[in-house]
C-alpha atoms as a PDB file:
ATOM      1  CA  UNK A   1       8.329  43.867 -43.328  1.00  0.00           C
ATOM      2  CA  UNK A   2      11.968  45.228 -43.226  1.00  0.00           C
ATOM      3  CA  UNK A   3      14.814  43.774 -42.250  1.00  0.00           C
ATOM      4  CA  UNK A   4      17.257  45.474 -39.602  1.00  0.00           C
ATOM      5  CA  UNK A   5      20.410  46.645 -40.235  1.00  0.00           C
ATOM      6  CA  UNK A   6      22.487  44.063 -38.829  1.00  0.00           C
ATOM      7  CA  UNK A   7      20.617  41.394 -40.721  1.00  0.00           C
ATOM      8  CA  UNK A   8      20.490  42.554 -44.413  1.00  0.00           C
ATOM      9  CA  UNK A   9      23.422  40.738 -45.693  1.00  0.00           C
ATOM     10  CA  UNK A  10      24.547  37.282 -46.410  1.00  0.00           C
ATOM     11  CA  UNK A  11      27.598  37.940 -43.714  1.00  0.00           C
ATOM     12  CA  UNK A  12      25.662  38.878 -40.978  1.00  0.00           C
ATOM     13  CA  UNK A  13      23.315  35.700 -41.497  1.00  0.00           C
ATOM     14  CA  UNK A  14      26.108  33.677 -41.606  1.00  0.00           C
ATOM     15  CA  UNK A  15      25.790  29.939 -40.040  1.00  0.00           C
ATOM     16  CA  UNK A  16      26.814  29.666 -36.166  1.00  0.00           C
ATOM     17  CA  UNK A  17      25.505  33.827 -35.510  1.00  0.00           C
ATOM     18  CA  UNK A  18      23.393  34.056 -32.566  1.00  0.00           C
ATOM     19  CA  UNK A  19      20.100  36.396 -31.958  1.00  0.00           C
ATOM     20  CA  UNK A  20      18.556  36.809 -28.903  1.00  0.00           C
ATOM     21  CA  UNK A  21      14.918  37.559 -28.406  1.00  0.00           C
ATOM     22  CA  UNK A  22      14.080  40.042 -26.086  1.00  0.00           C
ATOM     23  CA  UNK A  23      10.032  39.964 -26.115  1.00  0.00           C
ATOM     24  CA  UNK A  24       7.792  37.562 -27.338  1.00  0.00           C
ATOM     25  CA  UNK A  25       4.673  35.238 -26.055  1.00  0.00           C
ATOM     26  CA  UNK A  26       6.606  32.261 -27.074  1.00  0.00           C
ATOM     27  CA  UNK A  27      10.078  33.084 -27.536  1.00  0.00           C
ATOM     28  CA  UNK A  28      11.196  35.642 -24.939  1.00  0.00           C
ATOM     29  CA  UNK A  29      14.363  35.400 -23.422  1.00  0.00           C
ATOM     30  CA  UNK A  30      15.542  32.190 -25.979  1.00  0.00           C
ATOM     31  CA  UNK A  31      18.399  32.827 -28.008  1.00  0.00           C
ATOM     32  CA  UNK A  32      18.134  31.442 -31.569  1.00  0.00           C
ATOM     33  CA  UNK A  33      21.136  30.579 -34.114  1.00  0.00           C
ATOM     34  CA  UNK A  34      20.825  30.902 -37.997  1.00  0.00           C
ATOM     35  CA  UNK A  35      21.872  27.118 -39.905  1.00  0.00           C
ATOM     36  CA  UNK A  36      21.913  28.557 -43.449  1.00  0.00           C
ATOM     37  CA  UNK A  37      25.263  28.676 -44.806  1.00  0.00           C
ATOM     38  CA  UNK A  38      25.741  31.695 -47.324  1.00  0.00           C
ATOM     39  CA  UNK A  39      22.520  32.264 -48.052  1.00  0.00           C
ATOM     40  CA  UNK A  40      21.321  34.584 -50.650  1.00  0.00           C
ATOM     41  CA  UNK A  41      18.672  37.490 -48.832  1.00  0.00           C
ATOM     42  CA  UNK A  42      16.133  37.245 -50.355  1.00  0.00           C
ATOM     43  CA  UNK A  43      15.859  33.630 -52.234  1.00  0.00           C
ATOM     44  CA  UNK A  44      17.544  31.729 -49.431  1.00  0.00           C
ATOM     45  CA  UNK A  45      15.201  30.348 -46.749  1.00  0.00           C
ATOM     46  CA  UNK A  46      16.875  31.307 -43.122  1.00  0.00           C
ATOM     47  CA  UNK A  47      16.898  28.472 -40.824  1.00  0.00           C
ATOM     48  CA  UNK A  48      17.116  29.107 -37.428  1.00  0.00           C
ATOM     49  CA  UNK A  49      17.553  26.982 -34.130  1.00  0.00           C
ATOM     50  CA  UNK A  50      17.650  26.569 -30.905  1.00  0.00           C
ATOM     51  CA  UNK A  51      20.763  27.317 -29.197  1.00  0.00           C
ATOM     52  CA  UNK A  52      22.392  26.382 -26.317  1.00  0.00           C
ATOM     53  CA  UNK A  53      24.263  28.296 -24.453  1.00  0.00           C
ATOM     54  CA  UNK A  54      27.070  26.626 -21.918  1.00  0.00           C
ATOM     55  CA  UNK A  55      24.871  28.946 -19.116  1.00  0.00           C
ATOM     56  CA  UNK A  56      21.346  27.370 -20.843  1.00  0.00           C
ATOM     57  CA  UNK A  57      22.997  23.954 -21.287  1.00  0.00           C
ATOM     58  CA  UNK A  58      24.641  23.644 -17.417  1.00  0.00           C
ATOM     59  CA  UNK A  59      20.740  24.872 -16.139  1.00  0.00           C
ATOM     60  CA  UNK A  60      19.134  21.793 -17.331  1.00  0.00           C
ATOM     61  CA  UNK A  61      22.259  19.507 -16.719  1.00  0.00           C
ATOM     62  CA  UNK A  62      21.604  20.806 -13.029  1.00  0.00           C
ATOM     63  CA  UNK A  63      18.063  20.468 -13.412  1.00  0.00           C
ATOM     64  CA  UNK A  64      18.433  16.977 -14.305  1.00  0.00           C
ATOM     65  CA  UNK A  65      20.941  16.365 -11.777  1.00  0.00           C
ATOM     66  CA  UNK A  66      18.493  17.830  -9.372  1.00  0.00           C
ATOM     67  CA  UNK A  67      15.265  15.832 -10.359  1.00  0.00           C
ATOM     68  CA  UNK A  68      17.717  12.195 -10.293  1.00  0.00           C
ATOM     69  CA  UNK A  69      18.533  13.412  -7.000  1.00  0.00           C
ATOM     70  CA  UNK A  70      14.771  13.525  -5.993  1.00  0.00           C
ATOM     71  CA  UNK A  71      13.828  10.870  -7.451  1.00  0.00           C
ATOM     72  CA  UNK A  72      16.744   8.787  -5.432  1.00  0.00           C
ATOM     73  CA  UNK A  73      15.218  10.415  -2.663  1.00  0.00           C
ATOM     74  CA  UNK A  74      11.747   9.150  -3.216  1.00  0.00           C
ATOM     75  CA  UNK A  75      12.907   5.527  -3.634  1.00  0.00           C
ATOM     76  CA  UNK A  76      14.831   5.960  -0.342  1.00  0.00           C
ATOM     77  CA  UNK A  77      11.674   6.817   0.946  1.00  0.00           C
ATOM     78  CA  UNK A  78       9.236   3.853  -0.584  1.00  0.00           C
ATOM     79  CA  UNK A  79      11.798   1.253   0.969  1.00  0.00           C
ATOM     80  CA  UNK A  80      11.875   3.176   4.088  1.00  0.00           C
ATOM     81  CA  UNK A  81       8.519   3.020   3.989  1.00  0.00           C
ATOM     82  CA  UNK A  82       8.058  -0.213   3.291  1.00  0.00           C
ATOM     83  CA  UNK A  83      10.435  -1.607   5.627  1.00  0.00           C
ATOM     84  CA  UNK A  84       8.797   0.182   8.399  1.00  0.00           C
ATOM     85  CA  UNK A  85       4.902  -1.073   7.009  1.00  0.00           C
ATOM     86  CA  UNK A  86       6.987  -5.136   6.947  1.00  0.00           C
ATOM     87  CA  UNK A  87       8.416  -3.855  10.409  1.00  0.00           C
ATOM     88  CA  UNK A  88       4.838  -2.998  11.628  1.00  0.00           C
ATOM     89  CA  UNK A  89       3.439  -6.436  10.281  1.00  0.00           C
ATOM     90  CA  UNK A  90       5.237  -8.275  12.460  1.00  0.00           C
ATOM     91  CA  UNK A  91       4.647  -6.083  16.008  1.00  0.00           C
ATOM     92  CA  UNK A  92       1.344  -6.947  15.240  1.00  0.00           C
ATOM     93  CA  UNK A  93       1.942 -10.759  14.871  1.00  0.00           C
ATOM     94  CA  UNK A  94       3.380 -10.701  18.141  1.00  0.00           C
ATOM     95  CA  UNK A  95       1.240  -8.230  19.757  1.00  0.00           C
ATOM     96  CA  UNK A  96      -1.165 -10.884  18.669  1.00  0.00           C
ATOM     97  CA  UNK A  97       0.479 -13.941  19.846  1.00  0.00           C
ATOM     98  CA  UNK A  98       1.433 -11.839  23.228  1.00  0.00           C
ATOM     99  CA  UNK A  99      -2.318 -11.603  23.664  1.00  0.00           C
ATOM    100  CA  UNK A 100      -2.893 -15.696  22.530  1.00  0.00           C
ATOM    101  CA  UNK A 101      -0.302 -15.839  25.539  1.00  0.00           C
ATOM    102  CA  UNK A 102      -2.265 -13.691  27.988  1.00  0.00           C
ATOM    103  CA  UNK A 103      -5.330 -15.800  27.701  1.00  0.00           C
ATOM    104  CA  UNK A 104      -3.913 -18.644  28.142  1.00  0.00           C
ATOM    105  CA  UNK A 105      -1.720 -17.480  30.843  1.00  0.00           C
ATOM    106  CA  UNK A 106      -5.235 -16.108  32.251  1.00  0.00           C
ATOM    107  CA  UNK A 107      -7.138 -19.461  31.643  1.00  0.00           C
ATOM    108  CA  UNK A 108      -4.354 -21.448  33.197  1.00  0.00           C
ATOM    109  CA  UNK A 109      -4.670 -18.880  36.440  1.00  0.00           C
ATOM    110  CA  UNK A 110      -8.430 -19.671  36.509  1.00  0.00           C
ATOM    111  CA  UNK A 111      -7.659 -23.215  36.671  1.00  0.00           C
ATOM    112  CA  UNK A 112      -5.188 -22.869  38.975  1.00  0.00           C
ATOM    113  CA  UNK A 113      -7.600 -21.027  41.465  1.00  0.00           C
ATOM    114  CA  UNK A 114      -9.719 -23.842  40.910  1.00  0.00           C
ATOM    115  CA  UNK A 115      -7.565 -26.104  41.705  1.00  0.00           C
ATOM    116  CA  UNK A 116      -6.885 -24.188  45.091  1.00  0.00           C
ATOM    117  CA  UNK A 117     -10.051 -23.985  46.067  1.00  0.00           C
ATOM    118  CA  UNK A 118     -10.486 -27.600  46.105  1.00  0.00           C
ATOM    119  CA  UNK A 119      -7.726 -28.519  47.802  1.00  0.00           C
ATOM    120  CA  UNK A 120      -8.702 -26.202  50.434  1.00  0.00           C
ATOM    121  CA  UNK A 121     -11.856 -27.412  50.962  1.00  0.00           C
ATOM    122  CA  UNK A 122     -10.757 -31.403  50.822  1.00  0.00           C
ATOM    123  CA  UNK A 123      -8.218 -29.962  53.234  1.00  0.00           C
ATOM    124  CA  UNK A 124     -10.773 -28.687  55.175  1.00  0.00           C
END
C-alpha cells in the first residue's frame, strides 16, 4: 500500500478535507471527510466520515418531504375510504328498510284486493 500524493502529509489530512470516491461496491459516488486533527502519517489513526453535502443533505430533506407528503396522501385516502365504506353501510340499511317497505306495501295491496273482491261479490 502507498499513499497518493495529495494525501502524504499531515496538511492535506487535515480535519474538515473532503474525498470523494469514485468506484467502489459500497462506497461509490459518497464523499467522505477526514475527523483527525493534525495527525501524525503514519502513527495517527485517520478517521473518516460521512459527509454531507448541502446538494446530498437537500436530496433527503426532499425525500422526506416527499414520503410525509405520501403518507398524508394515504391517510386522505383511508378516511376517504372509510367514509365512503360508513356511507355504503347505511344505503344498505335503507335499501333494506325500502324493501321491509315494499312488502308491506305489497301485503297491504293483497289485502286490499281482498277486500275488493268481497265487496264486489256482497255487492253482487
Amino acid at each position: 500500500w502507498f499513499r497518493a500524493a495529495d494525501a502524504r502529509t499531515a496538511r492535506t489530512l487535515q480535519k474538515g478535507t473532503t474525498v470523494h470516491v469514485q468506484e467502489g461496491a459500497v462506497s461509490a459516488d459518497r464523499v467522505y471527510a477526514f475527523e483527525t486533527l493534525d495527525p501524525e502519517i503514519g502513527a495517527d489513526p485517520i478517521t473518516l466520515s460521512f459527509y454531507l453535502s448541502q446538494d446530498t443533505l437537500g436530496d433527503a430533506v426532499n425525500a422526506a418531504n416527499a414520503a410525509a407528503a405520501s403518507a398524508a396522501a394515504a391517510v386522505t385516502s383511508k378516511n376517504a375510504a372509510a367514509t365512503s365504506a360508513t356511507n355504503a353501510a347505511g344505503s344498505a340499511t335503507a335499501a333494506a328498510g325500502s324493501a321491509t317497505a315494499a312488502s308491506t306495501s305489497a301485503a297491504n295491496a293483497a289485502t286490499s284486493a281482498t277486500n275488493a273482491g268481497n265487496s264486489a261479490t256482497a255487492a253482487a
